[in-house]
Protein backbone atom coordinates (compact mmCIF):
# COMPACT_ATOMS: atom_id res chain seq x y z
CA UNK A 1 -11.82 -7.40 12.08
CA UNK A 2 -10.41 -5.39 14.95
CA UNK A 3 -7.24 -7.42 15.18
CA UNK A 4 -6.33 -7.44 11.24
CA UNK A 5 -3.63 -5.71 10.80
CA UNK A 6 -2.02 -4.25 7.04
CA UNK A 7 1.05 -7.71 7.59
CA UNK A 8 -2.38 -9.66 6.69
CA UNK A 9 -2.46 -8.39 3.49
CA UNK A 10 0.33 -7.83 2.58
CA UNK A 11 1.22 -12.06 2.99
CA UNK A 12 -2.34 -12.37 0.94
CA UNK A 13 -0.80 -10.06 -1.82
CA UNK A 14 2.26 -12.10 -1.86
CA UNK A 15 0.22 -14.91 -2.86
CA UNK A 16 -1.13 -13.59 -5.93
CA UNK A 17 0.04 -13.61 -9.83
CA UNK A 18 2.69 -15.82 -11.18
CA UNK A 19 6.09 -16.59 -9.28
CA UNK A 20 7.74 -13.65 -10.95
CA UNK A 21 5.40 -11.40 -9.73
CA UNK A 22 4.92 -13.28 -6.03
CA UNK A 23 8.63 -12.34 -5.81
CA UNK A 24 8.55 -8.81 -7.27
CA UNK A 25 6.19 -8.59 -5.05
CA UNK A 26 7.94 -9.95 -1.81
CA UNK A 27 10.94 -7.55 -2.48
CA UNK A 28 8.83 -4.23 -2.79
CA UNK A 29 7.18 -5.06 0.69
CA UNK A 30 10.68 -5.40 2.30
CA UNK A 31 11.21 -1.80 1.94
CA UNK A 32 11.67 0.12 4.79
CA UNK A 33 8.79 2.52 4.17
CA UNK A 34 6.53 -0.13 4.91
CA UNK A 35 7.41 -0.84 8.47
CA UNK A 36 5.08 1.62 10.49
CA UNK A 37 1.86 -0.34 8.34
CA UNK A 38 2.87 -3.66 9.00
CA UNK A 39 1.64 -4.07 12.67
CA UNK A 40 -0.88 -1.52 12.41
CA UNK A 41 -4.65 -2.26 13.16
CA UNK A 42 -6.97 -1.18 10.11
CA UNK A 43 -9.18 0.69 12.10
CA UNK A 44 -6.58 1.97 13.47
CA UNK A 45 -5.27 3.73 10.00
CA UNK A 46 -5.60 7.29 9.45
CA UNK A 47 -4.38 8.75 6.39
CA UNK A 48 -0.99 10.47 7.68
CA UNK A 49 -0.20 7.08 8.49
CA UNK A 50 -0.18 6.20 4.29
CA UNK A 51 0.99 9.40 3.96
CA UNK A 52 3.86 8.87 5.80
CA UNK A 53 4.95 5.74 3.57
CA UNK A 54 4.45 8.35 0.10
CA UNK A 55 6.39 10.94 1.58
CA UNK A 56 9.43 10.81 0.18
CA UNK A 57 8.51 7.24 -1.78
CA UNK A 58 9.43 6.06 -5.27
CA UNK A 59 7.00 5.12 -7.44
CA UNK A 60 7.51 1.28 -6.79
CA UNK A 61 6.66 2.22 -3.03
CA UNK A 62 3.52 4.71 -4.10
CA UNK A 63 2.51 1.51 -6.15
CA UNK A 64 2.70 -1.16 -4.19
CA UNK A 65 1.30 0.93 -0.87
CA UNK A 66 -1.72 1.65 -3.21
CA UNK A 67 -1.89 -2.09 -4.01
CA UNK A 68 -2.38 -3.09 -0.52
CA UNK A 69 -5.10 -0.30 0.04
CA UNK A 70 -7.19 -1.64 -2.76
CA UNK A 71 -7.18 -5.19 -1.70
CA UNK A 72 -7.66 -4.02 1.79
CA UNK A 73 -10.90 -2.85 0.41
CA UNK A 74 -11.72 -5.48 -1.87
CA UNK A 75 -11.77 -8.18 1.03
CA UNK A 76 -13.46 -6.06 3.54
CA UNK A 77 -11.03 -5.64 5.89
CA UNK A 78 -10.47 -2.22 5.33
CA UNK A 79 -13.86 -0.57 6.17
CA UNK A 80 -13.53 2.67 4.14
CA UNK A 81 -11.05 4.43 2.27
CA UNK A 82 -7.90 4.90 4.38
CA UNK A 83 -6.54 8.01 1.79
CA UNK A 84 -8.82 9.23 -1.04
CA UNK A 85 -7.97 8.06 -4.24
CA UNK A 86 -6.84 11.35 -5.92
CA UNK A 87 -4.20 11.34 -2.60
CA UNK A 88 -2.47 8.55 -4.82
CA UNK A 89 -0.91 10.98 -7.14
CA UNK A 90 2.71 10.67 -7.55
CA UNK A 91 4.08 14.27 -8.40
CA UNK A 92 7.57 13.13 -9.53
CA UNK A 93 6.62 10.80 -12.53
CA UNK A 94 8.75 10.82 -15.38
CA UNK A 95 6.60 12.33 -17.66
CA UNK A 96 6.71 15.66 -15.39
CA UNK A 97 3.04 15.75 -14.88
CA UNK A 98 0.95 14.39 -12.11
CA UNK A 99 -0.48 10.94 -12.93
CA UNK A 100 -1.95 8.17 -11.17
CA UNK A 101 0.24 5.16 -11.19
């Protein structure tokens, strides 16, 4: 586990739903925002290191960079939460009021 590092599961999540979505997908995790997870150890994560990626983020990048928390956590490889969930809000959603995407 001390070697895994957030590119792990971000390939796994590429791998999931139909080809549509595999390539939505693939295209969200090319964005720039991502690249100071993607050879980061898990244990290694604190939370200003997701913060980082929301700061500043659309919500296609808030999305996606909860996406690969939660399955993170659902295989294990994560061993606790990384950034609380209520951290997840995005505070410029269209509606005008804080939600959780």
């Amino acid at each position: 586990m001390i070697e895994r590092t957030w590119q792990r599961v971000v390939d796994e999540m590429a791998n999931h739903g139909t080809d549509s979505t595999r390539a939505r997908c693939h295209r969200a995790m090319e964005c720039k925002a991502f690249e100071p997870l993607r050879s980061k150890i898990f244990v290694q994560t604190t939370s200003e290191d997701l913060l980082s990626v929301l700061r500043g983020a659309n919500n296609s990048t808030a999305f996606y960079s909860r996406r690969i928390h939660n399955l993170a956590l659902d295989f294990g490889s994560l061993p606790w939460l990384a950034l609380d969930f209520v951290a997840w809000r995005v505070m410029n959603c269209d509606c005008g009021t804080p939600s959780l995407c």
